[in-house]
PDB file of N, CA and C in Angstrom:
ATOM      1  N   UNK A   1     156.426  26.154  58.762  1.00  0.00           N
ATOM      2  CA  UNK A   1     155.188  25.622  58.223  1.00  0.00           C
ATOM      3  C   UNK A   1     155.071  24.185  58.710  1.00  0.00           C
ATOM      4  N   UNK A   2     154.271  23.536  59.619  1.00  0.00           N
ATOM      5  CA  UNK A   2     153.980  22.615  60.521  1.00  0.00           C
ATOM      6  C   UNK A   2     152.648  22.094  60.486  1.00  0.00           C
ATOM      7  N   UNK A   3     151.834  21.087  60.052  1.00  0.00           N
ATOM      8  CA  UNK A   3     151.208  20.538  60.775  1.00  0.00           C
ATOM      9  C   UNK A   3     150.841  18.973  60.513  1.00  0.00           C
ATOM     10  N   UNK A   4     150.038  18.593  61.218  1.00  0.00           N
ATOM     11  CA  UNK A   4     150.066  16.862  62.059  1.00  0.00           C
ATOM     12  C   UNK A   4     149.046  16.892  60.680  1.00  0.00           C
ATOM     13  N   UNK A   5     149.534  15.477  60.306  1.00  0.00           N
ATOM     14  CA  UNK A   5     148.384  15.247  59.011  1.00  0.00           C
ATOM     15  C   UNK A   5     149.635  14.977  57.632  1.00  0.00           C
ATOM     16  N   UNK A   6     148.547  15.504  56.618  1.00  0.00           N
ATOM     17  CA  UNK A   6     149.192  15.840  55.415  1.00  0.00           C
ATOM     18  C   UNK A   6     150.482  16.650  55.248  1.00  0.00           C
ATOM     19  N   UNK A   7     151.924  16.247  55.441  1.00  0.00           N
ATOM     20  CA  UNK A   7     152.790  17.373  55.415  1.00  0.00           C
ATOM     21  C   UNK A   7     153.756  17.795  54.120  1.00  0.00           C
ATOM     22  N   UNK A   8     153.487  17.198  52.740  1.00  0.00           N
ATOM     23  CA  UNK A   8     153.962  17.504  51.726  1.00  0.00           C
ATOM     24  C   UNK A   8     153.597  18.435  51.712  1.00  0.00           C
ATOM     25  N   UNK A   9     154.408  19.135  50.382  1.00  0.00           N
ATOM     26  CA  UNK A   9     154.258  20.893  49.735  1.00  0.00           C
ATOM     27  C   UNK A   9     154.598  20.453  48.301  1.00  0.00           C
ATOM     28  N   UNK A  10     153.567  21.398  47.478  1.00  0.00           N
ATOM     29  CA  UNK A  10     154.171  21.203  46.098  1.00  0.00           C
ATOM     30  C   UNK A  10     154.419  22.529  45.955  1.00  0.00           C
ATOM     31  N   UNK A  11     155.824  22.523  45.256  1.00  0.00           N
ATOM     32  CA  UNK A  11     156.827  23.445  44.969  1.00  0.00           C
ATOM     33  C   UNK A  11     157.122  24.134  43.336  1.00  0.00           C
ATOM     34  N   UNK A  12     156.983  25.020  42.971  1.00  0.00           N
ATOM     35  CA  UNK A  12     157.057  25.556  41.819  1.00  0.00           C
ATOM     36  C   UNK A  12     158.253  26.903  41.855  1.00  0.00           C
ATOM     37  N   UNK A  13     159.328  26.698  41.405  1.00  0.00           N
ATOM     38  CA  UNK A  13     160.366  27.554  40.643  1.00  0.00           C
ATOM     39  C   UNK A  13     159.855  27.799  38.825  1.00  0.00           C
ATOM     40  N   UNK A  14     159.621  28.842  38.105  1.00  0.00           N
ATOM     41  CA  UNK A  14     159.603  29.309  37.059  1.00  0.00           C
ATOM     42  C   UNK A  14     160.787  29.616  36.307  1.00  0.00           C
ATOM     43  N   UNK A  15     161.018  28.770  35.425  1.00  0.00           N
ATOM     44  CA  UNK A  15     162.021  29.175  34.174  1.00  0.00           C
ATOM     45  C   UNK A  15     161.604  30.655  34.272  1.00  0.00           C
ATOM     46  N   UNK A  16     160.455  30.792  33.289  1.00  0.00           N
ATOM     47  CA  UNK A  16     160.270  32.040  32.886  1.00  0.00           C
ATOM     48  C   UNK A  16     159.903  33.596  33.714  1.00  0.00           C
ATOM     49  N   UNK A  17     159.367  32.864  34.927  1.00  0.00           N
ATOM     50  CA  UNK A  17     159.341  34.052  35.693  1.00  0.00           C
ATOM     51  C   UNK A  17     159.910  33.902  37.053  1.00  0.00           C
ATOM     52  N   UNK A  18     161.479  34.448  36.767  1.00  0.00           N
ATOM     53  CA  UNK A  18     162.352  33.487  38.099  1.00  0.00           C
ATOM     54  C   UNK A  18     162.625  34.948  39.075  1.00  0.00           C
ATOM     55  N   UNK A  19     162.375  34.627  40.379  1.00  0.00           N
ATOM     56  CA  UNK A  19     162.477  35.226  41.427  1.00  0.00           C
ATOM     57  C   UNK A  19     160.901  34.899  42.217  1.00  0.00           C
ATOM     58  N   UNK A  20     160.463  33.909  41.882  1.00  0.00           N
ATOM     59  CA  UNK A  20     158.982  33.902  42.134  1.00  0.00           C
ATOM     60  C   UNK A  20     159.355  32.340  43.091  1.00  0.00           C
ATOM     61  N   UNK A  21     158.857  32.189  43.987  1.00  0.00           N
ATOM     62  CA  UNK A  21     158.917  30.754  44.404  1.00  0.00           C
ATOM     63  C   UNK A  21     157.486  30.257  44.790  1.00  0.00           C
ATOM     64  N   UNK A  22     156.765  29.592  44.166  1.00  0.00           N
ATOM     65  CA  UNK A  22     155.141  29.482  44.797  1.00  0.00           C
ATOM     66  C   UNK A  22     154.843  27.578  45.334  1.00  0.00           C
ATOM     67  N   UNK A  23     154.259  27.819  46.758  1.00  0.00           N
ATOM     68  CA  UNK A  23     153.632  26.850  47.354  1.00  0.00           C
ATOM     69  C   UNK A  23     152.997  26.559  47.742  1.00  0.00           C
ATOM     70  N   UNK A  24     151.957  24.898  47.176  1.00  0.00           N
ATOM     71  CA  UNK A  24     151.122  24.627  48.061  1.00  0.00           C
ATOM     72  C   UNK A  24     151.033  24.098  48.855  1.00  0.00           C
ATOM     73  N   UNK A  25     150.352  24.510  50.334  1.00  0.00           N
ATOM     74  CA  UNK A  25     150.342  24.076  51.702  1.00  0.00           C
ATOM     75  C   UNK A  25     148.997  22.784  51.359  1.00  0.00           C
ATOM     76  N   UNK A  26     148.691  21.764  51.661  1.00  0.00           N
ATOM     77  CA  UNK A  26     148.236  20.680  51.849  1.00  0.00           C
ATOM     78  C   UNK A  26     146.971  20.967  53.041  1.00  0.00           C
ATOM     79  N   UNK A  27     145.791  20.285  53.091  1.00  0.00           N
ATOM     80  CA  UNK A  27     145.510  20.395  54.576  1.00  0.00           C
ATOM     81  C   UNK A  27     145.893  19.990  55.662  1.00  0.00           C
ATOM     82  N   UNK A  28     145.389  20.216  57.016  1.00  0.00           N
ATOM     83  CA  UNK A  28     145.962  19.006  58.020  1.00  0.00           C
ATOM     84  C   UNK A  28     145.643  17.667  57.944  1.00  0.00           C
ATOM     85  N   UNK A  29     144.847  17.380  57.488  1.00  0.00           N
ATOM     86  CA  UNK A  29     143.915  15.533  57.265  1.00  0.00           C
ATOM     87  C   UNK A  29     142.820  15.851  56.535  1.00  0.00           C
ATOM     88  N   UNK A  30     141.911  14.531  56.621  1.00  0.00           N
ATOM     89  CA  UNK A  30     140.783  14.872  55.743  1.00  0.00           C
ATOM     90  C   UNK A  30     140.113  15.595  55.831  1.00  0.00           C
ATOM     91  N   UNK A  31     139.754  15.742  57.150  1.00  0.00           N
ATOM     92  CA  UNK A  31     138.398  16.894  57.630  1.00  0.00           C
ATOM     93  C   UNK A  31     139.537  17.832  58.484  1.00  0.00           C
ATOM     94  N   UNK A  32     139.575  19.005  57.709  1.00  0.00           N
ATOM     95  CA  UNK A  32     140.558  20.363  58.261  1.00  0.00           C
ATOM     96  C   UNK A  32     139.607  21.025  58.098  1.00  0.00           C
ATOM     97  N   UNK A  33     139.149  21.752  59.491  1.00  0.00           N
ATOM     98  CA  UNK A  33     138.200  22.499  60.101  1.00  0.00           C
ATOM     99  C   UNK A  33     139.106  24.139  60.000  1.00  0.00           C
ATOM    100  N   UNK A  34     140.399  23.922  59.825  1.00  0.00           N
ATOM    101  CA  UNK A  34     141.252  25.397  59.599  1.00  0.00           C
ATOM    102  C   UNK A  34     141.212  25.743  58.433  1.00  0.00           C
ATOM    103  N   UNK A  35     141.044  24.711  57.546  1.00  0.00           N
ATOM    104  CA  UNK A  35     140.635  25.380  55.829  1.00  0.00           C
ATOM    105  C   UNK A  35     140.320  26.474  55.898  1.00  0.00           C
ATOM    106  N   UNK A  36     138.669  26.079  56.412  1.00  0.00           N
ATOM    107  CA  UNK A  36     137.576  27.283  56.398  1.00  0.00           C
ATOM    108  C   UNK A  36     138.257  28.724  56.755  1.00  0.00           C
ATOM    109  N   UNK A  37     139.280  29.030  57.464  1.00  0.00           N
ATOM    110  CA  UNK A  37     140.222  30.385  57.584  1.00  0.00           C
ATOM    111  C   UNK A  37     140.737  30.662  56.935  1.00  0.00           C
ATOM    112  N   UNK A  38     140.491  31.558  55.792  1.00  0.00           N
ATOM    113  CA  UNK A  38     141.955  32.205  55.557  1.00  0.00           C
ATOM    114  C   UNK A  38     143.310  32.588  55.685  1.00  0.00           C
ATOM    115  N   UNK A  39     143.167  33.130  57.347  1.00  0.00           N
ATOM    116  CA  UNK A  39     144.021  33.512  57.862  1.00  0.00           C
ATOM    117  C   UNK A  39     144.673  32.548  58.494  1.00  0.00           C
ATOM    118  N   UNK A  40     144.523  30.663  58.282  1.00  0.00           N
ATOM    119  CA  UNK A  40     145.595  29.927  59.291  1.00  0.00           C
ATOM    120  C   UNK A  40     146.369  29.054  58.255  1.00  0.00           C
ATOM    121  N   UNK A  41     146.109  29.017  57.244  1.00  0.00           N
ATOM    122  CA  UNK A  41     147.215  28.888  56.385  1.00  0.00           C
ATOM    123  C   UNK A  41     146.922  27.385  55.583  1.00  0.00           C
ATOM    124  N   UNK A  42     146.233  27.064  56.494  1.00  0.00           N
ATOM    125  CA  UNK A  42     145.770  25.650  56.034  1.00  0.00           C
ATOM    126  C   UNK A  42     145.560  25.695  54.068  1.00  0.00           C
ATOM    127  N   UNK A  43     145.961  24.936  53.769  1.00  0.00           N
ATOM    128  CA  UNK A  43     145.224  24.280  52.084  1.00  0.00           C
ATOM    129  C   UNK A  43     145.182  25.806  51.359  1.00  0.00           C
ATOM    130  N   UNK A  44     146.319  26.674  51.507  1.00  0.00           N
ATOM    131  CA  UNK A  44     146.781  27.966  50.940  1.00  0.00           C
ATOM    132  C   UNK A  44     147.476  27.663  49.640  1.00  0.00           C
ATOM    133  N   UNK A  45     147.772  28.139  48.612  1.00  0.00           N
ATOM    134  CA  UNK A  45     148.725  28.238  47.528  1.00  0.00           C
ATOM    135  C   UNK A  45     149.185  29.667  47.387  1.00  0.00           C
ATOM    136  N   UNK A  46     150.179  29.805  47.784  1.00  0.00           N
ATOM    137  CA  UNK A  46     150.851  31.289  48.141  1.00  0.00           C
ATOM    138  C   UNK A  46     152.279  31.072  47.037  1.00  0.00           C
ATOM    139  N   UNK A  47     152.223  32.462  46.976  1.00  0.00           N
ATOM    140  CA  UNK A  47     153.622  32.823  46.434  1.00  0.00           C
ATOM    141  C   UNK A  47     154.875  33.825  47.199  1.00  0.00           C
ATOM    142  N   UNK A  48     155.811  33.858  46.661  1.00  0.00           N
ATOM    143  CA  UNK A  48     156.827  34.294  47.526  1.00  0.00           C
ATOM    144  C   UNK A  48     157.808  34.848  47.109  1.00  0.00           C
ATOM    145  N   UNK A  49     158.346  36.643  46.640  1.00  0.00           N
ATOM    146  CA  UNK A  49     159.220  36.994  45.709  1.00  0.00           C
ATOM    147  C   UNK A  49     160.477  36.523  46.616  1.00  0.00           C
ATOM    148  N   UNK A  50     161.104  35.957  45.964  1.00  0.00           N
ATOM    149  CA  UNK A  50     162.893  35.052  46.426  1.00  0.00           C
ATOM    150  C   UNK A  50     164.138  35.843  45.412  1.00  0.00           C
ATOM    151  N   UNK A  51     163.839  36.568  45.018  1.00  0.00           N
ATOM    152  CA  UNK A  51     164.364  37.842  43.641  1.00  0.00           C
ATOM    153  C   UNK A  51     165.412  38.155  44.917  1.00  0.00           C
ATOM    154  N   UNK A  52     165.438  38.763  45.850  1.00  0.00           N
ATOM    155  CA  UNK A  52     166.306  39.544  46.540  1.00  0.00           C
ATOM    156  C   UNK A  52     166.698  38.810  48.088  1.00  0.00           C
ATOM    157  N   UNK A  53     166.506  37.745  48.433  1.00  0.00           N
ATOM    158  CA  UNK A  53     166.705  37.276  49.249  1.00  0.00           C
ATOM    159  C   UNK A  53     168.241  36.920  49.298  1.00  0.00           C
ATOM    160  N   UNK A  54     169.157  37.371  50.557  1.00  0.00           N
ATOM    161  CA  UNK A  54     170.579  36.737  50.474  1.00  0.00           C
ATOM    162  C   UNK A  54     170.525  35.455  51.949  1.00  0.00           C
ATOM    163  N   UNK A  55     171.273  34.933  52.164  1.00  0.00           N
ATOM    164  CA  UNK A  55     172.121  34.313  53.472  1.00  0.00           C
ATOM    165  C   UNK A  55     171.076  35.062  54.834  1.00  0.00           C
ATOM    166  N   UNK A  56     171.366  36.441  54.935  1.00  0.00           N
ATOM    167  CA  UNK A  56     170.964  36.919  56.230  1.00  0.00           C
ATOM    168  C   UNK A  56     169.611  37.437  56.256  1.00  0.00           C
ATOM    169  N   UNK A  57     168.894  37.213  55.137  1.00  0.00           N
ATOM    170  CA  UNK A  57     167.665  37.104  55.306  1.00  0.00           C
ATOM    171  C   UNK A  57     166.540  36.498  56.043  1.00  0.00           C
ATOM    172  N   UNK A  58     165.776  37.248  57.016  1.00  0.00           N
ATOM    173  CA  UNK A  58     164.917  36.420  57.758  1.00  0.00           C
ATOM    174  C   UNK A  58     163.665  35.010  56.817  1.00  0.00           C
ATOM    175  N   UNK A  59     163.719  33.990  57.371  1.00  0.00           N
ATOM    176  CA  UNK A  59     162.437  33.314  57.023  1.00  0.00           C
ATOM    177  C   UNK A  59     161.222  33.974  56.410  1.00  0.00           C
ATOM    178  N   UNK A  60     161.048  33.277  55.443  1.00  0.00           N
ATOM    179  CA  UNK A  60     159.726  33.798  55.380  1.00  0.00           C
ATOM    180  C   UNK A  60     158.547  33.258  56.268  1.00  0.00           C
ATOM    181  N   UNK A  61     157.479  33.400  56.870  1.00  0.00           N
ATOM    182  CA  UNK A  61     157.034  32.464  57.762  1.00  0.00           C
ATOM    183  C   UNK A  61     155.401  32.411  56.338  1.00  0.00           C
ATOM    184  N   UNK A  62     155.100  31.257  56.417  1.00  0.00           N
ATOM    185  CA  UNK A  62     154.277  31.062  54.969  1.00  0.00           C
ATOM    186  C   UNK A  62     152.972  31.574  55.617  1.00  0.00           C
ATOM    187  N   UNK A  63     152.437  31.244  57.091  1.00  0.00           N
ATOM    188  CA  UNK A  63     150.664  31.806  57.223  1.00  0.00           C
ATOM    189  C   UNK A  63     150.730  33.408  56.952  1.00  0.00           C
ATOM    190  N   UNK A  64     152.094  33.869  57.264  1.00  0.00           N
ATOM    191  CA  UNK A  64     151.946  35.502  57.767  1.00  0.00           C
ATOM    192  C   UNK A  64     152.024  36.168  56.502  1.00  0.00           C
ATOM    193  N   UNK A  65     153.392  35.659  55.566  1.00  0.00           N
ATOM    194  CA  UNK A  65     153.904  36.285  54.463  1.00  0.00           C
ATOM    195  C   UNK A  65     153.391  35.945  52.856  1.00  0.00           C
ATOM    196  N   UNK A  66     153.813  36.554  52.213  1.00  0.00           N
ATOM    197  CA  UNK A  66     153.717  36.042  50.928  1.00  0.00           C
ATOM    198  C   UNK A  66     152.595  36.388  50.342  1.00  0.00           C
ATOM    199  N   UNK A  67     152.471  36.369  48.753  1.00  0.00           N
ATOM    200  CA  UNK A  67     150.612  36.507  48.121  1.00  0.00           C
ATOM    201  C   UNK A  67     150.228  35.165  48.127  1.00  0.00           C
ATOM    202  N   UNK A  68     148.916  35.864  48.843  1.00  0.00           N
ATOM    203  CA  UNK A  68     147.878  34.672  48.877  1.00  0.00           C
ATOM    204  C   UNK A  68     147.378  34.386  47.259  1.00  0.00           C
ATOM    205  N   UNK A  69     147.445  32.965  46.877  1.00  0.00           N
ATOM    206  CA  UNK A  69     146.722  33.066  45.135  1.00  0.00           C
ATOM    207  C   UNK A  69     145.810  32.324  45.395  1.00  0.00           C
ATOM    208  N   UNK A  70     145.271  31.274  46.123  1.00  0.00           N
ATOM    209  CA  UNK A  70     144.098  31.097  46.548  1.00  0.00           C
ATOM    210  C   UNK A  70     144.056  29.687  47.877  1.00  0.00           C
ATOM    211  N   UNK A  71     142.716  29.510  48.226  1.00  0.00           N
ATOM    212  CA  UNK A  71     142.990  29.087  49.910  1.00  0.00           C
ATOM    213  C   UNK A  71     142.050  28.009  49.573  1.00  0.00           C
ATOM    214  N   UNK A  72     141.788  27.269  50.788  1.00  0.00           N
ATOM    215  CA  UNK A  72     140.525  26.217  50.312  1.00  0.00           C
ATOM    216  C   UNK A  72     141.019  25.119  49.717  1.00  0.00           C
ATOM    217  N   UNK A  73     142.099  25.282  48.891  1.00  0.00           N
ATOM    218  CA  UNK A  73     142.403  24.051  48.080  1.00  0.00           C
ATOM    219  C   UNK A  73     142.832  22.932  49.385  1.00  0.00           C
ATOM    220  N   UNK A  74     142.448  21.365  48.603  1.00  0.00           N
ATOM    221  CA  UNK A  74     142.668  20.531  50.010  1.00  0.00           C
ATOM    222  C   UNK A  74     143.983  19.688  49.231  1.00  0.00           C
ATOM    223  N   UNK A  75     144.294  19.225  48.439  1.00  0.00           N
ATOM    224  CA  UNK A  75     145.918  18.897  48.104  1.00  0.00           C
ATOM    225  C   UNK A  75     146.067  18.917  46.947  1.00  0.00           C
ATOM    226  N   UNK A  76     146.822  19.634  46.396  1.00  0.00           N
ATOM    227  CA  UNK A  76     146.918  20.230  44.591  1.00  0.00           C
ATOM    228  C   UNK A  76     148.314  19.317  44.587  1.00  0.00           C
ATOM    229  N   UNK A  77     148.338  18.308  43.933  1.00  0.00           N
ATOM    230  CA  UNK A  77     149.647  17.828  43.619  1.00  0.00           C
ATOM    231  C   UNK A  77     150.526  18.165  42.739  1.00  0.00           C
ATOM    232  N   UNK A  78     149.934  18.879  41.940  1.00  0.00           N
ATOM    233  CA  UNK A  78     150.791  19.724  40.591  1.00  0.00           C
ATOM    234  C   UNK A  78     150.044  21.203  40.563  1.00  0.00           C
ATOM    235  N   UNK A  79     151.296  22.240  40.520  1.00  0.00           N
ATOM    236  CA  UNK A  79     151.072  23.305  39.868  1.00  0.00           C
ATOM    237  C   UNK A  79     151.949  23.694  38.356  1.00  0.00           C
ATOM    238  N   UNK A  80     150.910  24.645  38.045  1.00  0.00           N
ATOM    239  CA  UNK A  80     151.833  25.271  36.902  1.00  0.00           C
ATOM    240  C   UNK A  80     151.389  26.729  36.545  1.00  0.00           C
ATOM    241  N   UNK A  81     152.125  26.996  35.611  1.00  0.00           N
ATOM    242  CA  UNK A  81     151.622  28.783  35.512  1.00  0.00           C
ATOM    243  C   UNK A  81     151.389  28.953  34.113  1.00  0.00           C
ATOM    244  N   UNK A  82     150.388  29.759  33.544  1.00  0.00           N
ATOM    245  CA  UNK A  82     150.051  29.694  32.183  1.00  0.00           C
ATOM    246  C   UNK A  82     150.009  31.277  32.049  1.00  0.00           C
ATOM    247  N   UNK A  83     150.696  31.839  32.589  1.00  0.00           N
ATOM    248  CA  UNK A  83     150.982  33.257  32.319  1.00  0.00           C
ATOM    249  C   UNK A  83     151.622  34.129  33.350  1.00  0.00           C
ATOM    250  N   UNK A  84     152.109  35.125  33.543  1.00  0.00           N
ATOM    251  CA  UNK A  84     153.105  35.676  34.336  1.00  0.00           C
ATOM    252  C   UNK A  84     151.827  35.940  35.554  1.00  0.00           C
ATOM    253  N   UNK A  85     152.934  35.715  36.826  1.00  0.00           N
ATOM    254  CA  UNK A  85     152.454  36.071  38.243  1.00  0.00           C
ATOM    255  C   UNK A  85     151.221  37.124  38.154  1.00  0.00           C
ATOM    256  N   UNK A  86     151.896  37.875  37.797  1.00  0.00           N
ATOM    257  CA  UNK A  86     151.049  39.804  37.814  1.00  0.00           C
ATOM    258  C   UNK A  86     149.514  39.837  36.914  1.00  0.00           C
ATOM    259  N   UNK A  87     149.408  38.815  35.712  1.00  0.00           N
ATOM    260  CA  UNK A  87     148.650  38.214  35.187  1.00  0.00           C
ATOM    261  C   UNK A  87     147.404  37.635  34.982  1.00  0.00           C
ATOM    262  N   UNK A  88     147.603  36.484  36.121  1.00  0.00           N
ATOM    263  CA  UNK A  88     146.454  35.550  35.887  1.00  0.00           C
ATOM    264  C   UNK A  88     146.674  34.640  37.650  1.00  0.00           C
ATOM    265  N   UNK A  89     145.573  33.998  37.441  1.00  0.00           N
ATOM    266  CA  UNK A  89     146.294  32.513  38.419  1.00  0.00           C
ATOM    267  C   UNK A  89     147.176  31.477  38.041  1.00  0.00           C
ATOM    268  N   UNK A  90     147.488  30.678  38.847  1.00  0.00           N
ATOM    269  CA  UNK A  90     147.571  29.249  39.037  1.00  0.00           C
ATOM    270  C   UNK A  90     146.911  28.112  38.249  1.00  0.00           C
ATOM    271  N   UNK A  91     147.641  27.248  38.159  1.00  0.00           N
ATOM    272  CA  UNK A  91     146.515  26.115  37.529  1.00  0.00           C
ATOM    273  C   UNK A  91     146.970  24.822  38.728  1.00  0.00           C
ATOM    274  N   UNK A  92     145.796  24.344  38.756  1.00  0.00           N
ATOM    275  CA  UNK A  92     146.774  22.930  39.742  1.00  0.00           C
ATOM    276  C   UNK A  92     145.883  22.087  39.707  1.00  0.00           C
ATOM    277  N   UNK A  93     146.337  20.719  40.050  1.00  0.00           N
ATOM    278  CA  UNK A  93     145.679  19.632  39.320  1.00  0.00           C
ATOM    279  C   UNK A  93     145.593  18.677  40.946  1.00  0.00           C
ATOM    280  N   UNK A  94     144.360  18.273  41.337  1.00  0.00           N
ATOM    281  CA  UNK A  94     144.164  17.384  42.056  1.00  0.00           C
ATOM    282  C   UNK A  94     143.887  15.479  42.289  1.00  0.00           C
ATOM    283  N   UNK A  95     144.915  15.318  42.709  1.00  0.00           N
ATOM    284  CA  UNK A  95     144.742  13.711  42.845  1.00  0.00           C
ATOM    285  C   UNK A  95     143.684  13.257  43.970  1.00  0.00           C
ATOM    286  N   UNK A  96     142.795  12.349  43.522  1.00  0.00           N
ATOM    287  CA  UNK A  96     141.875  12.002  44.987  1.00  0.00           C
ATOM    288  C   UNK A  96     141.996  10.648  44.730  1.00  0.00           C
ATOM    289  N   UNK A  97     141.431   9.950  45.689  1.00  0.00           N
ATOM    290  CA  UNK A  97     141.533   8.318  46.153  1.00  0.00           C
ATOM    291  C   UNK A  97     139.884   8.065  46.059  1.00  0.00           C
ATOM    292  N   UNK A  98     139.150   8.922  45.819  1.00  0.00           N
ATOM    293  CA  UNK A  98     137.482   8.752  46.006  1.00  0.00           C
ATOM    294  C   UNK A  98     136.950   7.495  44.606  1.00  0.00           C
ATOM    295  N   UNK A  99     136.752   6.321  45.008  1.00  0.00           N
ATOM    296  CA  UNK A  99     136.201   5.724  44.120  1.00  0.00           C
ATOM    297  C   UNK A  99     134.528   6.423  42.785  1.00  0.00           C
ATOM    298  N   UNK A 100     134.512   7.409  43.147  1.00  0.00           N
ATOM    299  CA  UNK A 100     133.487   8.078  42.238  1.00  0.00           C
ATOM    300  C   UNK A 100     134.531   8.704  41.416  1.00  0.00           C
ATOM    301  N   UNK A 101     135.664   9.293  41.003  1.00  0.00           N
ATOM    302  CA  UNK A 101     136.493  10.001  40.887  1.00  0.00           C
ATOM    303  C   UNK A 101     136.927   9.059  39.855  1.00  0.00           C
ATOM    304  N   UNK A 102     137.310   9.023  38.226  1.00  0.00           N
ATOM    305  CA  UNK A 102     138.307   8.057  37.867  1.00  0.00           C
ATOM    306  C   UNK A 102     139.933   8.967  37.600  1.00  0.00           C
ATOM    307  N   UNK A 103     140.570   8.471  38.372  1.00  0.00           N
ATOM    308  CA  UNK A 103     142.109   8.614  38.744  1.00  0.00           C
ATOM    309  C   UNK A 103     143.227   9.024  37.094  1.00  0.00           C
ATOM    310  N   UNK A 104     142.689   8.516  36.301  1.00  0.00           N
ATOM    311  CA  UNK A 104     143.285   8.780  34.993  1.00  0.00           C
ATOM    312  C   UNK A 104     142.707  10.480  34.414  1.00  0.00           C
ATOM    313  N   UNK A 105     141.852  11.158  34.758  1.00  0.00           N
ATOM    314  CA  UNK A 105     140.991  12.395  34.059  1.00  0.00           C
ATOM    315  C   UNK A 105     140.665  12.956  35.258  1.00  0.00           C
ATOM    316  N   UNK A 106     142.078  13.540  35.791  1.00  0.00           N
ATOM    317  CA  UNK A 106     141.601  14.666  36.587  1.00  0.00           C
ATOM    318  C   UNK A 106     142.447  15.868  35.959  1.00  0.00           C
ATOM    319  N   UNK A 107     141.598  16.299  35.317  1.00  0.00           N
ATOM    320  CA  UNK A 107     141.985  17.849  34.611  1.00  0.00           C
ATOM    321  C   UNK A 107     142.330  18.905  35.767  1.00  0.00           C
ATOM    322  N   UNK A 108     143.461  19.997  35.105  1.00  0.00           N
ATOM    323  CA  UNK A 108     143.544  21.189  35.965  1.00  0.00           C
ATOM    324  C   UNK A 108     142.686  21.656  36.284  1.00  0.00           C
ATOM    325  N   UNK A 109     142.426  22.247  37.157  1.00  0.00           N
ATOM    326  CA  UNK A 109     141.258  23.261  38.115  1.00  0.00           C
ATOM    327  C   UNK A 109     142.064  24.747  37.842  1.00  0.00           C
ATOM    328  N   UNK A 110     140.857  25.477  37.523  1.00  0.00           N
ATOM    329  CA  UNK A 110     141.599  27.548  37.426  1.00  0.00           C
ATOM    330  C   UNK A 110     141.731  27.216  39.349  1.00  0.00           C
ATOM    331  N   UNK A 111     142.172  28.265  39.659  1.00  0.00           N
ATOM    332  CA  UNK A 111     142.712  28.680  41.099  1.00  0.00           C
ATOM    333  C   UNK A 111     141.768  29.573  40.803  1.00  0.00           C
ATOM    334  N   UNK A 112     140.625  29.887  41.946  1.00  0.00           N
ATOM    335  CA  UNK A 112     140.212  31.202  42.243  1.00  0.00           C
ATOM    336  C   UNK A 112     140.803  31.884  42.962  1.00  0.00           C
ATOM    337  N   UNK A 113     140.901  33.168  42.590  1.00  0.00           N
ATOM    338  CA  UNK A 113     141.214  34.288  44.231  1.00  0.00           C
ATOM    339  C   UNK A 113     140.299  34.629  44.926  1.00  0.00           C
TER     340      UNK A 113
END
């Protein structure tokens, strides 16, 4: 998972629902013209069963593999889960720098699928 730009990931392991590993991919910069795809992985929040994975297990590669839980997002700095995988969505909470925006009251956003 590679690209020029934005390269953090926010990472979520579940106490309660463990074998689940879910991440969000970031965009490439401000204006990511790959968003708009589904299929390139850009500003994805995917999940990833890690339940059975040993040592000789291949990579997962994140554009190809994994459930998609929703795409579009441009940098979710926090996730969390308010009910089991099989369930519901995601919740994730966005930080912006936009002076219209006040920085103290940015409430969770639902994740669409």
């Amino acid at each position: 998972m590679n690209n020029a730009g934005h390269s953090t990931r926010t990472i979520l392991l579940s106490k309660k629902e463990s074998g689940w590993l879910i991440i969000s991919r970031r965009s490439a910069g401000n204006i990511d013209p790959l968003a708009e795809d589904k299929s390139s992985g850009h500003s994805h929040l995917k999940a990833f069963n890690i339940a059975n994975l040993t040592a000789s297990s291949p990579p997962y590669d994140f554009t190809a593999d994994g459930r998609l839980l929703g795409w579009g997002m441009r940098n979710a700095v926090g996730v969390g889960r308010n009910q089991p995988l099989e369930a519901s969505s995601p919740w994730r909470t966005l930080r912006t720098m936009s002076p219209e925006v006040e920085q103290t009251s940015t409430p969770p956003t639902r994740v669409r699928r």
